[in-house]
Protein backbone atom coordinates (compact mmCIF):
# COMPACT_ATOMS: atom_id res chain seq x y z
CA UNK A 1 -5.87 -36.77 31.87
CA UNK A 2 -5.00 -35.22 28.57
CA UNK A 3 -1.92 -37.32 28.41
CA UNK A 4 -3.64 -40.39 29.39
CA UNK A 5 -5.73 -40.51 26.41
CA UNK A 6 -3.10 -39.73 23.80
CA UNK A 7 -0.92 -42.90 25.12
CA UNK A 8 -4.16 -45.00 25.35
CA UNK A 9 -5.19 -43.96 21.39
CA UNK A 10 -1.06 -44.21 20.72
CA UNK A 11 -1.76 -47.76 21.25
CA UNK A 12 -4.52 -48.22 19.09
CA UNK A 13 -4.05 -49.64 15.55
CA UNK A 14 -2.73 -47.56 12.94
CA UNK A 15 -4.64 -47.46 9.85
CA UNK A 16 -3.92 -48.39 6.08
CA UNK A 17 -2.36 -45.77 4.76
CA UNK A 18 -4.05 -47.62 1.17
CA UNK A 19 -7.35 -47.60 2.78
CA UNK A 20 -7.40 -44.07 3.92
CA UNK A 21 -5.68 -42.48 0.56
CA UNK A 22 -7.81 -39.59 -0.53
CA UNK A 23 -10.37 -39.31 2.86
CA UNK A 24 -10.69 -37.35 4.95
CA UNK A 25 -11.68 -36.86 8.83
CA UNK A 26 -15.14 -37.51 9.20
CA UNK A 27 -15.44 -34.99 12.09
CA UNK A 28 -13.05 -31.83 10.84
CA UNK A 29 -13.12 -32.92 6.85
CA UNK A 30 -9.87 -32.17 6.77
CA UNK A 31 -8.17 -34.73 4.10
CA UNK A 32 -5.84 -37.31 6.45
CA UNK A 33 -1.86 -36.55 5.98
CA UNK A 34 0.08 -39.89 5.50
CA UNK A 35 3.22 -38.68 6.18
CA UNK A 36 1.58 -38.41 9.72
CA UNK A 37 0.46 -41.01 10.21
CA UNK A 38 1.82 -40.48 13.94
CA UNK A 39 -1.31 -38.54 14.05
CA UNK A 40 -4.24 -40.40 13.27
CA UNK A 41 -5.91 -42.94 14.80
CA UNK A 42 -7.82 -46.09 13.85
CA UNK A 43 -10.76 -46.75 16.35
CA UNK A 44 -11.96 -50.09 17.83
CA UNK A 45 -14.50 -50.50 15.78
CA UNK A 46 -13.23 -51.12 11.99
CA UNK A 47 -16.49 -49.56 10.41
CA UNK A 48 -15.66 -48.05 7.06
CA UNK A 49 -14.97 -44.55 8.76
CA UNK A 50 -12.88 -45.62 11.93
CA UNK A 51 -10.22 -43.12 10.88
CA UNK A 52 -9.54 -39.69 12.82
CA UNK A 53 -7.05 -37.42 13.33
CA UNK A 54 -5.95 -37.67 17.10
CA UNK A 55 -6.67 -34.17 17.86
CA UNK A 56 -10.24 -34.71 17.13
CA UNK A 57 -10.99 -38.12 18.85
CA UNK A 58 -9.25 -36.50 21.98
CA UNK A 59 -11.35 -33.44 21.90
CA UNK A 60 -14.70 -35.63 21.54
CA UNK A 61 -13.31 -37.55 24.62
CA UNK A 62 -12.68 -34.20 27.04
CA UNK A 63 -15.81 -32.67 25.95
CA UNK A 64 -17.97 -34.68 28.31
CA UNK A 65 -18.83 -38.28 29.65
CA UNK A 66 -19.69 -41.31 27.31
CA UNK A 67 -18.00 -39.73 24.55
CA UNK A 68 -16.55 -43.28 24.01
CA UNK A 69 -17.91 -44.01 20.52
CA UNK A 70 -17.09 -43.73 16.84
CA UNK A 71 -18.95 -40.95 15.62
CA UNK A 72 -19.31 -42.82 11.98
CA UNK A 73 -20.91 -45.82 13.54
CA UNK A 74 -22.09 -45.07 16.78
CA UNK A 75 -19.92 -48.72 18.17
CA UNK A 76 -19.39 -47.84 21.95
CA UNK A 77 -15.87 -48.96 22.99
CA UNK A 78 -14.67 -48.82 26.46
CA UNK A 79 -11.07 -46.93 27.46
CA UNK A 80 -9.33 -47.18 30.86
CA UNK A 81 -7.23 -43.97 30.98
CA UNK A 82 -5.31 -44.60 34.36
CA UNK A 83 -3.96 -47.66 33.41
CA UNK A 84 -3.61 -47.13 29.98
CA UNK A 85 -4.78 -50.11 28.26
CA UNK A 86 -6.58 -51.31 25.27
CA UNK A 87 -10.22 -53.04 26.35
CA UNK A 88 -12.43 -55.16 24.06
CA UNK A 89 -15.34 -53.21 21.97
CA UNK A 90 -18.92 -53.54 22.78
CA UNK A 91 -19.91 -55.51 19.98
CA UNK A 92 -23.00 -54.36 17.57
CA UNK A 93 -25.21 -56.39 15.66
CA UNK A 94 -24.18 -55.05 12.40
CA UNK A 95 -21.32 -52.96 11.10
CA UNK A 96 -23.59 -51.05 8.60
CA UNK A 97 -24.69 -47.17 9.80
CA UNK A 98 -28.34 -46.85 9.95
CA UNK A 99 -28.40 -43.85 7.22
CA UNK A 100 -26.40 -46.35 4.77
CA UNK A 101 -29.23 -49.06 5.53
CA UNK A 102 -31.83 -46.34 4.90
CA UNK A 103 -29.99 -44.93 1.71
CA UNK A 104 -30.14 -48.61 0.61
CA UNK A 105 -33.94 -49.67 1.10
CA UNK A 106 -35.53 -45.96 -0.25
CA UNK A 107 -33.21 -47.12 -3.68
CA UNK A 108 -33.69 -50.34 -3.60
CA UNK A 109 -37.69 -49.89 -3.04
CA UNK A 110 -37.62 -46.87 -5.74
CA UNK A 111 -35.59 -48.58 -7.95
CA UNK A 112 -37.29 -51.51 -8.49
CA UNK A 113 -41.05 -49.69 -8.23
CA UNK A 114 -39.18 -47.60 -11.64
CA UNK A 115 -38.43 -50.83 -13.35
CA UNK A 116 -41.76 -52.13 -12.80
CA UNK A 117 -43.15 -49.25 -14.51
CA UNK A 118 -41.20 -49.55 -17.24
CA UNK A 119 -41.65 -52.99 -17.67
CA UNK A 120 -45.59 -52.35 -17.80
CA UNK A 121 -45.33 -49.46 -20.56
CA UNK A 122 -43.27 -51.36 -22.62
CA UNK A 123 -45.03 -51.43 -26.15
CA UNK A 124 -44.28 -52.93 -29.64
CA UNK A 125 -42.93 -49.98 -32.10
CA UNK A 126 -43.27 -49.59 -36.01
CA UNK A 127 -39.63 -48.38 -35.55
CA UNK A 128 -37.33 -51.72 -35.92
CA UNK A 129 -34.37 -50.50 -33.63
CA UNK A 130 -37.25 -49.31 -31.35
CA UNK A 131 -38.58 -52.00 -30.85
CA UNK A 132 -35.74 -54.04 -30.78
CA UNK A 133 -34.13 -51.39 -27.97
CA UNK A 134 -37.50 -51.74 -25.97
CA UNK A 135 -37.42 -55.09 -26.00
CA UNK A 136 -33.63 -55.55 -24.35
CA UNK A 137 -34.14 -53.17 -22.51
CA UNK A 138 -37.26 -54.49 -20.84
CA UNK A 139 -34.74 -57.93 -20.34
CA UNK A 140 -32.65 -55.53 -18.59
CA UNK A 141 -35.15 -53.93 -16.49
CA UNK A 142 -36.24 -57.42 -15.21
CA UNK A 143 -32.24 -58.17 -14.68
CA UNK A 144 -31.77 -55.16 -12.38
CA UNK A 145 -34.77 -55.93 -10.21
CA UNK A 146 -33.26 -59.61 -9.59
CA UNK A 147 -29.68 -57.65 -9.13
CA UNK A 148 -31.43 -55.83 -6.28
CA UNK A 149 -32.80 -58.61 -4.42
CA UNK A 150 -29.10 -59.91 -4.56
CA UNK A 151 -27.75 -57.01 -2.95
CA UNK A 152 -30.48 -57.06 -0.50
CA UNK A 153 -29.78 -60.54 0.13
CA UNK A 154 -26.08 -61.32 0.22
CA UNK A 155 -24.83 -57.42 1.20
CA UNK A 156 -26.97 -55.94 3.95
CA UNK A 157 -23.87 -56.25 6.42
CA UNK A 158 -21.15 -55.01 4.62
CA UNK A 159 -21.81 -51.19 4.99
CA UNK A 160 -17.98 -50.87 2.46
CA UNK A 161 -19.54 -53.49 0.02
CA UNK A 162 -22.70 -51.88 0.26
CA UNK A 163 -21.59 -48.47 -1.28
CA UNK A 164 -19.48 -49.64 -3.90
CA UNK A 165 -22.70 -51.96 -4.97
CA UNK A 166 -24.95 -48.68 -5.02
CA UNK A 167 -22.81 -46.80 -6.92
CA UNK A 168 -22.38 -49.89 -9.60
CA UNK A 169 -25.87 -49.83 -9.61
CA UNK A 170 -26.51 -46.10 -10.13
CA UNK A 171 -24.23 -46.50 -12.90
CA UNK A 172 -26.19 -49.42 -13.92
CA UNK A 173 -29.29 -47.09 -14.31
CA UNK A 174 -27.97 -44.54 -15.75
CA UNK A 175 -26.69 -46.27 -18.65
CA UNK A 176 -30.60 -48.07 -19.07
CA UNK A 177 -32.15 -44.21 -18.74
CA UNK A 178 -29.52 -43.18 -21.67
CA UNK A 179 -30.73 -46.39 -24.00
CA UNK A 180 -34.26 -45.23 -22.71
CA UNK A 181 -33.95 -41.64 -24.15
CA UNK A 182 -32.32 -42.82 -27.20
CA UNK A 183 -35.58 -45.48 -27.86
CA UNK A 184 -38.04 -42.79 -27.40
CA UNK A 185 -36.27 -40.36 -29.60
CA UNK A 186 -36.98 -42.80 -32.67
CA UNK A 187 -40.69 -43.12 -32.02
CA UNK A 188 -43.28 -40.49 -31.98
CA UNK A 189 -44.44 -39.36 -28.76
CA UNK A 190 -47.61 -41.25 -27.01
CA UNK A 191 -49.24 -41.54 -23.36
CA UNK A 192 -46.86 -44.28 -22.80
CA UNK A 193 -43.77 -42.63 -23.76
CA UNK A 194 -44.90 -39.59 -21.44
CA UNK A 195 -45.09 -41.85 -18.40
CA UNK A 196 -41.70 -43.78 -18.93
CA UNK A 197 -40.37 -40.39 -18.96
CA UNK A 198 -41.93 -38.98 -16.02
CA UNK A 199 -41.54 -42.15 -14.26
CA UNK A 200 -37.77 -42.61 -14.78
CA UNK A 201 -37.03 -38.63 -13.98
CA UNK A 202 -39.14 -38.55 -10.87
CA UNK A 203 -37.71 -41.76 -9.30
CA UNK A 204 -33.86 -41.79 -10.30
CA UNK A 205 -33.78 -37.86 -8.44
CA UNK A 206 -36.49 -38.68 -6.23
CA UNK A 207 -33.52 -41.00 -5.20
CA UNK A 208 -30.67 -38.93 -5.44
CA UNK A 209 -32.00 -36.57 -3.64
CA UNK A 210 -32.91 -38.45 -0.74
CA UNK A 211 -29.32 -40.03 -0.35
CA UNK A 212 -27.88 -36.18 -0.33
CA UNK A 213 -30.12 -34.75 2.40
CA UNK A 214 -29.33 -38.44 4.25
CA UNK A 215 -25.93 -37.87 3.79
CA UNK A 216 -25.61 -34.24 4.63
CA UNK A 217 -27.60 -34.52 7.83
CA UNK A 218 -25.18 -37.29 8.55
CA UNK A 219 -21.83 -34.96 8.17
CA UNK A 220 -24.08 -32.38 10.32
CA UNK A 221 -24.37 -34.96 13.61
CA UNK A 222 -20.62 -35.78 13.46
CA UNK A 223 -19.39 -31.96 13.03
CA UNK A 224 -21.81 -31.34 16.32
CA UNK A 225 -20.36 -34.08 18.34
C-alpha cells in the first residue's frame, strides 16, 4: 500500500523550485530542500501552499480514510492506489483559504472604519506644515479607502495576489500612521488629536493581532492533521 502511494505522488507534478525558494512544509515547517526535489511533492490542487515533502503527504494518507486533501486548502482530490494513476481534482469554488478571506474582510472593514475616523477629525492648524500634512494626508486617507474596494473587487480569488496586496497595503498604512505622528507632533495636543491617536493605535493592532491568532490557529489544524 505504502508503495502504491509513493509511485502515485512520484507522478504528480514537481514544483518550482523558484516558487518554493525559502518555504517551508506547511505540515512539519521544515524549510523544503531543492536539491531534493525527488522528495517533495506538488498536490492537485495548485493553491499557494500545494507543496509537501513526500514523507508527510504519505503519512496524512496512512493515517486514516479521506485523508485525500491538501491540508492548506482543504481541495479534495481523488487517488487510485492499485492502479496507480493520476485522477482529476474535485474542483472548489474558489482557490482562496477561508482564514485568508477572513484575514482580508476584518482589515479591509477595520481599515477603512480607521480612515473614516480620520477623515472626520481632520481640522485646520495654525501650524502651516500641519495643516498642509493634514490636509494630504486626509487625500490619502480617502485614496486608501477606494484602494480597498479595489482589492475587494478585482482580488477576492487570488488567495497569492491577495497576500502580497495586504502586505502592500499594511505598508501603505504604516507609512500614513508615520506622517500622522509627525503632524501631531507640530501642533499642541487637543480632543481631536487624542482620538486620531487612539483611533489609529487601536485599529492598525486591533488588526494585526487578529491576522496572528488567524494565522497561528491555522499552522495548529495542519500540524494536527
Amino acid at each position: 500500500m505504502e508503495n502504491n502511494i509513493i509511485q502515485y505522488l512520484e507522478k504528480l507534478k514537481k514544483p518550482d523550485n523558484e516558487l518554493i525558494k525559502d518555504q517551508e512544509c506547511p505540515i512539519c515547517l521544515e524549510p523544503f530542500d531543492l536539491e531534493l526535489s525527488n522528495t517533495l511533492v506538488m498536490l492537485p490542487c495548485n493553491c499557494a501552499n500545494s507543496t509537501y515533502h513526500m514523507t508527510c503527504i504519505t503519512q496524512m494518507l496512512q493515517s486514516g480514510k479521506n485523508k485525500n486533501f491538501c491540508p492548506y486548502c482543504k481541495t479534495i482530490y481523488k487517488i487510485n492506489t492499485e492502479s496507480v494513476t493520476v485522477v482529476a481534482v474535485v474542483p472548489q469554488p474558489s482557490n482562496m483559504p477561508k482564514h485568508t478571506t477572513y484575514i482580508l474582510f476584518v482589515h479591509i472593514i477595520s481599515n477603512t472604519l480607521m480612515n473614516v475616523i480620520n477623515i472626520s477629525m481632520s481640522e485646520d492648524y495654525e501650524n502651516t506644515r500641519a495643516d498642509v500634512l493634514s490636509k494630504i494626508l486626509s487625500i490619502c486617507y480617502f485614496c486608501k479607502m477606494l484602494v480597498n474596494i479595489c482589492i475587494l473587487i478585482h482580488l477576492k480569488n487570488n488567495a497569492d495576489q491577495m497576500k502580497s496586496h495586504l502586505h502592500l497595503s499594511y505598508a501603505i498604512q504604516t507609512v500614513l500612521f508615520v506622517a500622522l505622528i509627525v503632524m501631531l507632533s507640530l501642533t499642541e495636543f487637543n480632543f481631536n488629536s487624542g482620538i486620531m491617536s487612539v483611533n489609529n493605535v487601536f485599529f492598525c493592532f486591533g488588526d494585526l493581532a487578529f491576522r496572528i491568532t488567524v494565522e497561528h490557529k491555522c499552522i495548529n489544524r495542519v500540524n494536527a492533521v
